[in-house]
Protein backbone atom coordinates (compact mmCIF):
# COMPACT_ATOMS: atom_id res chain seq x y z
CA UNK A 1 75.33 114.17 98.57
CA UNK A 2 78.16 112.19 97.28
CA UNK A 3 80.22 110.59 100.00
CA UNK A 4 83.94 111.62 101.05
CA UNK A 5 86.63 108.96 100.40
CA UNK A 6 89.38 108.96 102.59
CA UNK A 7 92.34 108.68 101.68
CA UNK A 8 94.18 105.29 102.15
CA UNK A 9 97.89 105.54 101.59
CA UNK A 10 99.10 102.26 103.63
CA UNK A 11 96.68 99.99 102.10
CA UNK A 12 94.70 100.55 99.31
CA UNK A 13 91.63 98.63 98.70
CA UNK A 14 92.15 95.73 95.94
CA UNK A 15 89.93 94.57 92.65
CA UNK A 16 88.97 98.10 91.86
CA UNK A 17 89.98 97.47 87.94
CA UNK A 18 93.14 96.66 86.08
CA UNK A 19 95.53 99.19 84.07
CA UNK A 20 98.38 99.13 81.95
CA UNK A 21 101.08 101.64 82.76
CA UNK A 22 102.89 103.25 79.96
CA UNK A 23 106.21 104.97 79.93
CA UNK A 24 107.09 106.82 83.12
CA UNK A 25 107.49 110.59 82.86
CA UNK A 26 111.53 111.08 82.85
CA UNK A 27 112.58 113.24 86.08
CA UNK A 28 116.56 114.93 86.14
CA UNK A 29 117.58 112.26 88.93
CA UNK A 30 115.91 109.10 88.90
CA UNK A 31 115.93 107.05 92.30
CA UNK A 32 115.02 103.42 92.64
CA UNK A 33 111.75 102.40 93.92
CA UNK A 34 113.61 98.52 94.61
CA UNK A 35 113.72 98.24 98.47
CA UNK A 36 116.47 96.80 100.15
CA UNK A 37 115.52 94.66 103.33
CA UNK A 38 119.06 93.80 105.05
CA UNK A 39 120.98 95.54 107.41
CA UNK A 40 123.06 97.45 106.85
CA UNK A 41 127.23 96.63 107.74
CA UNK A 42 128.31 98.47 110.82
CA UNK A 43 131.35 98.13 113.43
CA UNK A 44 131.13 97.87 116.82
CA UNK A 45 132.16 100.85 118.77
CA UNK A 46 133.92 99.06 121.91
CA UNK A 47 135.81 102.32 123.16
CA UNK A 48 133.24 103.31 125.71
CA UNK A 49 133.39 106.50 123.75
CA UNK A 50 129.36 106.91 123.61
CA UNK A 51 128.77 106.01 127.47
CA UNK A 52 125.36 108.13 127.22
CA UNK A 53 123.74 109.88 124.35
CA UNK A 54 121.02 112.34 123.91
CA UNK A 55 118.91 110.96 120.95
CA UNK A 56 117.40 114.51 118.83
CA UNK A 57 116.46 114.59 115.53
CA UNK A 58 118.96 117.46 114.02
CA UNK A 59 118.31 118.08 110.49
CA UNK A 60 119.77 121.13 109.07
CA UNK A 61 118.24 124.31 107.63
CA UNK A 62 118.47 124.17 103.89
CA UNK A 63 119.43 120.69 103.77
CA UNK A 64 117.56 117.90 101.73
CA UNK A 65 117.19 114.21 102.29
CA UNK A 66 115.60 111.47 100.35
CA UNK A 67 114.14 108.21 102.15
CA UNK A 68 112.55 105.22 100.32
CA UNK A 69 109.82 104.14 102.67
CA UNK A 70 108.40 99.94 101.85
CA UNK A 71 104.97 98.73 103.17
CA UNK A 72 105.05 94.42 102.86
CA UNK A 73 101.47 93.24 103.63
CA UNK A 74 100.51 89.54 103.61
CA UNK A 75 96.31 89.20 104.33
CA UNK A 76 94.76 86.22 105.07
CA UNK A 77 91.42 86.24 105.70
CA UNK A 78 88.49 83.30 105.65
CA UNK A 79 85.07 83.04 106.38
CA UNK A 80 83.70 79.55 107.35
CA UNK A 81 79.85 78.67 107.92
CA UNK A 82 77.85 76.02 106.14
CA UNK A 83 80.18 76.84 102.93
CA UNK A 84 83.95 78.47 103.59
CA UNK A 85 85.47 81.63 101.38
CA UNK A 86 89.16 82.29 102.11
CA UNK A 87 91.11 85.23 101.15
CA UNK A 88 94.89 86.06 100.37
CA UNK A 89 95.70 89.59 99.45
CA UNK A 90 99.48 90.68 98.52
CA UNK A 91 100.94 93.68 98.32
CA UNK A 92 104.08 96.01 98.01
CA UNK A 93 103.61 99.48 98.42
CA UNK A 94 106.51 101.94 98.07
CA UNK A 95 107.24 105.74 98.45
CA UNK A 96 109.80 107.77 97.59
CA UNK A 97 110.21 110.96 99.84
CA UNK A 98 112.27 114.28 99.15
CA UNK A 99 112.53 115.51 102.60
CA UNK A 100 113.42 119.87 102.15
CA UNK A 101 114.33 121.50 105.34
CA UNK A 102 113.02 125.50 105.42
CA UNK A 103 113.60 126.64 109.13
CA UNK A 104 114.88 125.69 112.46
CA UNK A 105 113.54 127.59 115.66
CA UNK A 106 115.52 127.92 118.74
CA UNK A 107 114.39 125.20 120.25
CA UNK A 108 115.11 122.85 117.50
CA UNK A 109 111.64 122.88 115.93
CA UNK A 110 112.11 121.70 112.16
CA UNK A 111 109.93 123.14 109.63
CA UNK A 112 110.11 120.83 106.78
CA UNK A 113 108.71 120.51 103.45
CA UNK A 114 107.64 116.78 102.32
CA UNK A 115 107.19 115.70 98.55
CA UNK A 116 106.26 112.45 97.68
CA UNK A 117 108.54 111.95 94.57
CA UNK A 118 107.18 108.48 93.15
CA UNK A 119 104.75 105.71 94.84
CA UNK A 120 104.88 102.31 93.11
CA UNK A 121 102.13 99.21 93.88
CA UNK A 122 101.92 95.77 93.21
CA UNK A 123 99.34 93.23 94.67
CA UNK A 124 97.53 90.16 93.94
CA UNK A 125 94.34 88.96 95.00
CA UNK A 126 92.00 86.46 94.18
CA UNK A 127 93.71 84.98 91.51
CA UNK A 128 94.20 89.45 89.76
CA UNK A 129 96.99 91.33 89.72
CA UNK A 130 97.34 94.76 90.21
CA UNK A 131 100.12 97.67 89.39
CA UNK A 132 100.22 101.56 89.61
CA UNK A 133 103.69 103.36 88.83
CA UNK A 134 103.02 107.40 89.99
CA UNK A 135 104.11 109.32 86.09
CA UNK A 136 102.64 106.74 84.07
CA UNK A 137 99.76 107.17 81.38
CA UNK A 138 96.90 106.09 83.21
CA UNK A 139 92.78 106.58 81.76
CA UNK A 140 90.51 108.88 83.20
CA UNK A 141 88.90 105.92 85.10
CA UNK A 142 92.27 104.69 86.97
CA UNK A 143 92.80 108.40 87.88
CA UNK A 144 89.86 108.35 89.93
CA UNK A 145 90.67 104.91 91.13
CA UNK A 146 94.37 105.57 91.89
CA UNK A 147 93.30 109.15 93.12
CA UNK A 148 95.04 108.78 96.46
CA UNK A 149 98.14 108.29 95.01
CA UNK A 150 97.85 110.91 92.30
CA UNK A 151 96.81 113.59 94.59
CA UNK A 152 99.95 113.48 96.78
CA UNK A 153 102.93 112.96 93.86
CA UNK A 154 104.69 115.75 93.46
CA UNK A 155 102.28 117.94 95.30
CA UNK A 156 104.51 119.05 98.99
CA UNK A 157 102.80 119.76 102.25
CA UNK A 158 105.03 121.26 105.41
CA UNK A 159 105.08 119.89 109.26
CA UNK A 160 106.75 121.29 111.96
CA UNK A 161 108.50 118.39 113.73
CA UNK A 162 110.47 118.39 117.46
CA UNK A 163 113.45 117.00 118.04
CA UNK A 164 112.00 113.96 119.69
CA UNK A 165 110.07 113.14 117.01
CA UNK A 166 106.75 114.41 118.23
CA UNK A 167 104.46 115.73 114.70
CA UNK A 168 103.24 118.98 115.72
CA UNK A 169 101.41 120.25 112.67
CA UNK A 170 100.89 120.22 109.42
CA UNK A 171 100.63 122.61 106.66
CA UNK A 172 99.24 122.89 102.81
CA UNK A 173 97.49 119.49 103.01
CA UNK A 174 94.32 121.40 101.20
CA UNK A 175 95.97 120.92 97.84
CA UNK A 176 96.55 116.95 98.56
CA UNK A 177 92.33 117.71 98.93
CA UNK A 178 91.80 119.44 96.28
CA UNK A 179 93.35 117.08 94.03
CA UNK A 180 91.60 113.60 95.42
CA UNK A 181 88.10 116.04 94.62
CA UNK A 182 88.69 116.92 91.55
CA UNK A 183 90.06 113.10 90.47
CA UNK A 184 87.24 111.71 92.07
CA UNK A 185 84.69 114.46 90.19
CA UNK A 186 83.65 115.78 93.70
CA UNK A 187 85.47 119.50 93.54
CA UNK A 188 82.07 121.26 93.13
CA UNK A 189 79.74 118.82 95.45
CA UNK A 190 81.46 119.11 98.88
CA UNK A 191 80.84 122.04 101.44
CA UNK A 192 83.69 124.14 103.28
CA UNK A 193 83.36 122.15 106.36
CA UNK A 194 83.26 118.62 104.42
CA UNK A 195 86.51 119.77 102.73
CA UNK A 196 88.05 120.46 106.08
CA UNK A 197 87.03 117.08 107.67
CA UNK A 198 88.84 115.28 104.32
CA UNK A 199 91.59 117.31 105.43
CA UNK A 200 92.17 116.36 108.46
CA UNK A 201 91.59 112.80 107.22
CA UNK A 202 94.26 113.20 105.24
CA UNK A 203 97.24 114.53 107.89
CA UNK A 204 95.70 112.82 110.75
CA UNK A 205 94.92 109.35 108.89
CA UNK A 206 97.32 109.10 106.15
CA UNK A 207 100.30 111.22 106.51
CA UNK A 208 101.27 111.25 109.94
CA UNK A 209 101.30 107.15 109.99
CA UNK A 210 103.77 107.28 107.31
CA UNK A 211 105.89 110.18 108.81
CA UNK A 212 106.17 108.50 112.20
CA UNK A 213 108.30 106.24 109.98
CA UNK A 214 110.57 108.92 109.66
CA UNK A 215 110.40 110.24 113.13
CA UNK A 216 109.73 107.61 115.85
CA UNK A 217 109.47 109.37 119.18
CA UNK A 218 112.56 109.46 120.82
CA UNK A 219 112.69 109.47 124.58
CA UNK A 220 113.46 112.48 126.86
CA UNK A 221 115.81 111.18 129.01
CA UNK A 222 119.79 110.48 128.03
CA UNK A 223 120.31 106.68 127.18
CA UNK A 224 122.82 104.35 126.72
CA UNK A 225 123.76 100.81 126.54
CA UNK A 226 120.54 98.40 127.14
CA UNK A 227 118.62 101.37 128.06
CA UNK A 228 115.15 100.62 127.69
CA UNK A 229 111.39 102.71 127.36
CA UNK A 230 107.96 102.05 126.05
CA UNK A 231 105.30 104.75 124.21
CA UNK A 232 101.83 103.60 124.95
CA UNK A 233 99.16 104.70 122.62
CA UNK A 234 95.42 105.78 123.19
CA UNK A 235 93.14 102.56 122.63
CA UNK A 236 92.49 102.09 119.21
CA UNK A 237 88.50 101.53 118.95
CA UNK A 238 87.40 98.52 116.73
CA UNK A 239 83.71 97.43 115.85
CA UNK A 240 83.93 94.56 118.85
CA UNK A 241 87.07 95.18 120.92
CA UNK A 242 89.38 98.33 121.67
CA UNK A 243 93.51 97.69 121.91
CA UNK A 244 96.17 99.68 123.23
CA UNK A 245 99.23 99.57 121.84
CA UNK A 246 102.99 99.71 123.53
CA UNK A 247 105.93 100.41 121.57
CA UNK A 248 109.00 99.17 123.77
CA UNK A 249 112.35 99.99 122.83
CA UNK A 250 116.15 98.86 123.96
CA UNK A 251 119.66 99.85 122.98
CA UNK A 252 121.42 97.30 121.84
CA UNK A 253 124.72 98.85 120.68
CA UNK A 254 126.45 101.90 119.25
CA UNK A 255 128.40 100.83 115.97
CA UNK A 256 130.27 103.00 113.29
CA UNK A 257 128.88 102.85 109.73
CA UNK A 258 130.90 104.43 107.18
CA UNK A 259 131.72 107.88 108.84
CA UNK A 260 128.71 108.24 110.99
CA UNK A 261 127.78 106.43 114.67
CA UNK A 262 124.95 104.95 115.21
CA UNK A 263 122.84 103.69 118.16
CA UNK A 264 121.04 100.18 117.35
CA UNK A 265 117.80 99.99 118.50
CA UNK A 266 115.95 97.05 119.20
CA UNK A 267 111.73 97.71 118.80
CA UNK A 268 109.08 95.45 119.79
CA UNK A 269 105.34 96.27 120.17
CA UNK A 270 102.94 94.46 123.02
CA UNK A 271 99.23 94.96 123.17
CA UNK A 272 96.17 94.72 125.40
CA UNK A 273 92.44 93.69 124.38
CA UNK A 274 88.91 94.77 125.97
CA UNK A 275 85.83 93.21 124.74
CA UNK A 276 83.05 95.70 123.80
CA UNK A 277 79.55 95.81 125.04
CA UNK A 278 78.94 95.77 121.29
CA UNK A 279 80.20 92.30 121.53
CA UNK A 280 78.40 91.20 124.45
CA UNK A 281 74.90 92.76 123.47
CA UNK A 282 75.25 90.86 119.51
CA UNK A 283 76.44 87.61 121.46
CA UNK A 284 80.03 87.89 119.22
CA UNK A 285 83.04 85.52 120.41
CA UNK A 286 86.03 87.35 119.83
CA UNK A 287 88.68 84.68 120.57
CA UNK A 288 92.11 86.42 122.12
CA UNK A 289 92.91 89.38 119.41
CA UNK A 290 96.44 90.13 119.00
CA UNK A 291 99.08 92.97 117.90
CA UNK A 292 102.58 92.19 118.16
CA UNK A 293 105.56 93.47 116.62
CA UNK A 294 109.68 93.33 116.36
CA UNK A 295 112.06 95.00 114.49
CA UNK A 296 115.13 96.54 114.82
CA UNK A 297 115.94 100.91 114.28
CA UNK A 298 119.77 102.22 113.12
CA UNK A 299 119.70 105.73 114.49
CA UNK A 300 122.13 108.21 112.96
CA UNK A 301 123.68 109.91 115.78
CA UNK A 302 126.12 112.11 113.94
CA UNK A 303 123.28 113.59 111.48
CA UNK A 304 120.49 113.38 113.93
CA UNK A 305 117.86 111.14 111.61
CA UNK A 306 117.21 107.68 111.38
CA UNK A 307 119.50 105.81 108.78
CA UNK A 308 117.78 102.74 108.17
CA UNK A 309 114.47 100.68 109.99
CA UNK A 310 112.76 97.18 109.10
CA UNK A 311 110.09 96.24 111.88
CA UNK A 312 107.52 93.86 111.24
CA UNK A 313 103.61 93.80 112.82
CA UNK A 314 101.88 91.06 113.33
CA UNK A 315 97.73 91.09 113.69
CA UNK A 316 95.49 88.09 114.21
CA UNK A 317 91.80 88.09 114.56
CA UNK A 318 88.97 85.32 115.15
CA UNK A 319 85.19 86.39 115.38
CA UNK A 320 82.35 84.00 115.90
CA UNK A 321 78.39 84.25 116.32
CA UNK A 322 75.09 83.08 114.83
CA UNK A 323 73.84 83.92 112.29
CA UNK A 324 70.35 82.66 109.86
CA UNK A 325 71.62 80.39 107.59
CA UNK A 326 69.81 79.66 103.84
CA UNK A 327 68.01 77.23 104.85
CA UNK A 328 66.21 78.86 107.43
CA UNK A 329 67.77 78.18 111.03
CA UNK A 330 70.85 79.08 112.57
CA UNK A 331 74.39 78.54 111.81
CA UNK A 332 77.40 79.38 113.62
CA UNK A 333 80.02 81.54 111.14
CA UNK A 334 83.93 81.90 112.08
CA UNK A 335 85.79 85.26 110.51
CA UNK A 336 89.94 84.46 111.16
CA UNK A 337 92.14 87.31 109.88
CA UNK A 338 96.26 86.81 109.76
CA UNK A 339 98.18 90.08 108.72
CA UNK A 340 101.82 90.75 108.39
CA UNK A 341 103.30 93.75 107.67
CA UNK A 342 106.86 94.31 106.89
CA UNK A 343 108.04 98.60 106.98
CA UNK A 344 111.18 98.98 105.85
CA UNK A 345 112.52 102.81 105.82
CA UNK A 346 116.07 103.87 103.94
CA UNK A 347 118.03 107.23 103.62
CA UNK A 348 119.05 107.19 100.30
């Protein structure tokens, strides 16, 4: 049976063929895809007027919202034995995102309906470029290979979100699936229960990393001035290690910008290694892993959404063992990985 892709919206896999794109399909209101990294001018609210706030997300029933969401990645990967390979992948990935909100329950629950209006890529690689613009002409064969991106433009799912942030569910992501099948010329070669799985790739892998953009999780309690909490994750397993992640978060400020008030949040992310048994039992080195992170999160108190957000993650790996060598005995190889990767998230 032909095997399941799943579906990689944050970074798609390089060198899988070039393509030229050809005249973009003209919409009624055209929004830039060009990202805009600085912050954004505020005011400083001195008055003491905002001595403690409740942050909610508050989005209003029959409202729409647009965001431009920006993925920066810088990879640097080498290999080094008794010859050395060295890697450095580039890319820009960015979304835009019609945000259409259906209901409101009592308690605040937000029922809202996400489209994926345009996705735009550039990256280099190995001396290749590489660039898909969502409504251009594009063969048969990039279809397939772009399929990820395809499947999702202009095709909306529903979540229900809480006013902290927290994702509860989603909805309608079997006609994101439906589409990657039949791009990929799988429609008729999957079961029921394969179909599901790919579903569940999809929200749980694909879409809900890019809506916690949107909604970070806010914290229960009232806050105010140099407030501070954290949001550990579950370990995240790897082949030879498993980390746990802590977001940490601090209130820097409240400032005025434009009509609205915002709360300036300061975000950093700390993380924690533990060497497998996997490791131990293949005799792998893995030399101090680490997962940090800074950035900084404008909050929109007076519409209850987050205005603006640049935070940028930092990864770096090194791997060692032995391994048989071509000539027949046994060389030591080194694997180093350095990854940054800049999100920056704007109402538009």
């Amino acid at each position: 049976m032909k095997k399941l892709f799943v579906l990689t919206l944050l970074l798609l896999p390089l060198f899988i063929g070039c393509n030229k794109n050809e005249d973009p399909k003209k919409e009624g209101k055209t929004l830039s895809t060009a990202f805009d990294s600085s912050d954004i001018k505020t005011v400083p609210i001195t008055d003491g007027s905002f001595s403690s706030v409740d942050l909610k997300y508050s989005l209003k029933k029959g409202n729409d919202y647009q965001y431009r969401l920006t993925s920066i990645t810088d990879d640097n990967q080498s290999i080094k034995a008794d010859t050395s390979i060295a890697q450095i992948i580039k890319q820009t990935l960015t979304y835009l995102l019609k945000l259409s909100v259906k209901d409101v329950d009592k308690d605040g629950v937000m029922e809202i309906e996400f489209t994926f209006t345009s996705v735009k890529l550039d990256a280099s690689g190995n001396g290749k470029t590489f660039t898909y613009q969502s409504g251009s002409k594009l063969s048969a064969e990039d279809k397939k290979n772009y399929s990820d991106y395809e499947a999702i433009i202009n095709n909306p799912f529903t979540a229900r979100i809480s006013p902290k942030g927290d994702i509860l569910e989603f909805f309608r992501t079997d006609r994101i699936a439906n589409k990657i099948l039949e791009l990929k010329g799988l429609k008729d070669s999957v079961s029921l229960e394969e179909k599901k799985m790919l579903q569940q790739q999809i929200s749980e892998g694909a879409l809900r990393p890019l809506l916690t953009q949107v909604f970070r999780k806010l914290p229960d309690q009232q806050v105010k001035k140099d407030s501070v909490w954290s949001l550990t994750n579950p370990p995240a397993q790897l082949p030879f290690f498993e980390m746990t992640n802590t977001l940490k978060f601090k209130i820097t400020s409240f400032e005025k910008y434009k009509d609205d008030n915002l709360a300036v949040i300061d975000a950093g992310l700390a993380s924690q290694y533990k060497i497998s048994e996997r490791a131990k039992q293949a005799k792998v080195t893995v030399k101090s892993p680490s997962y940090t992170g800074e950035g900084k999160i404008y909050f929109n108190l007076s519409k209850g959404l987050v205005e603006r957000s640049k935070t940028n993650l930092y990864l770096t790996i090194e791997m060692s063992m032995n391994a048989p060598s071509r000539t027949g005995g046994m060389q030591k190889v080194t694997q180093r990985q350095y990854t940054k990767t800049t999100n920056i998230l704007e109402l538009l």
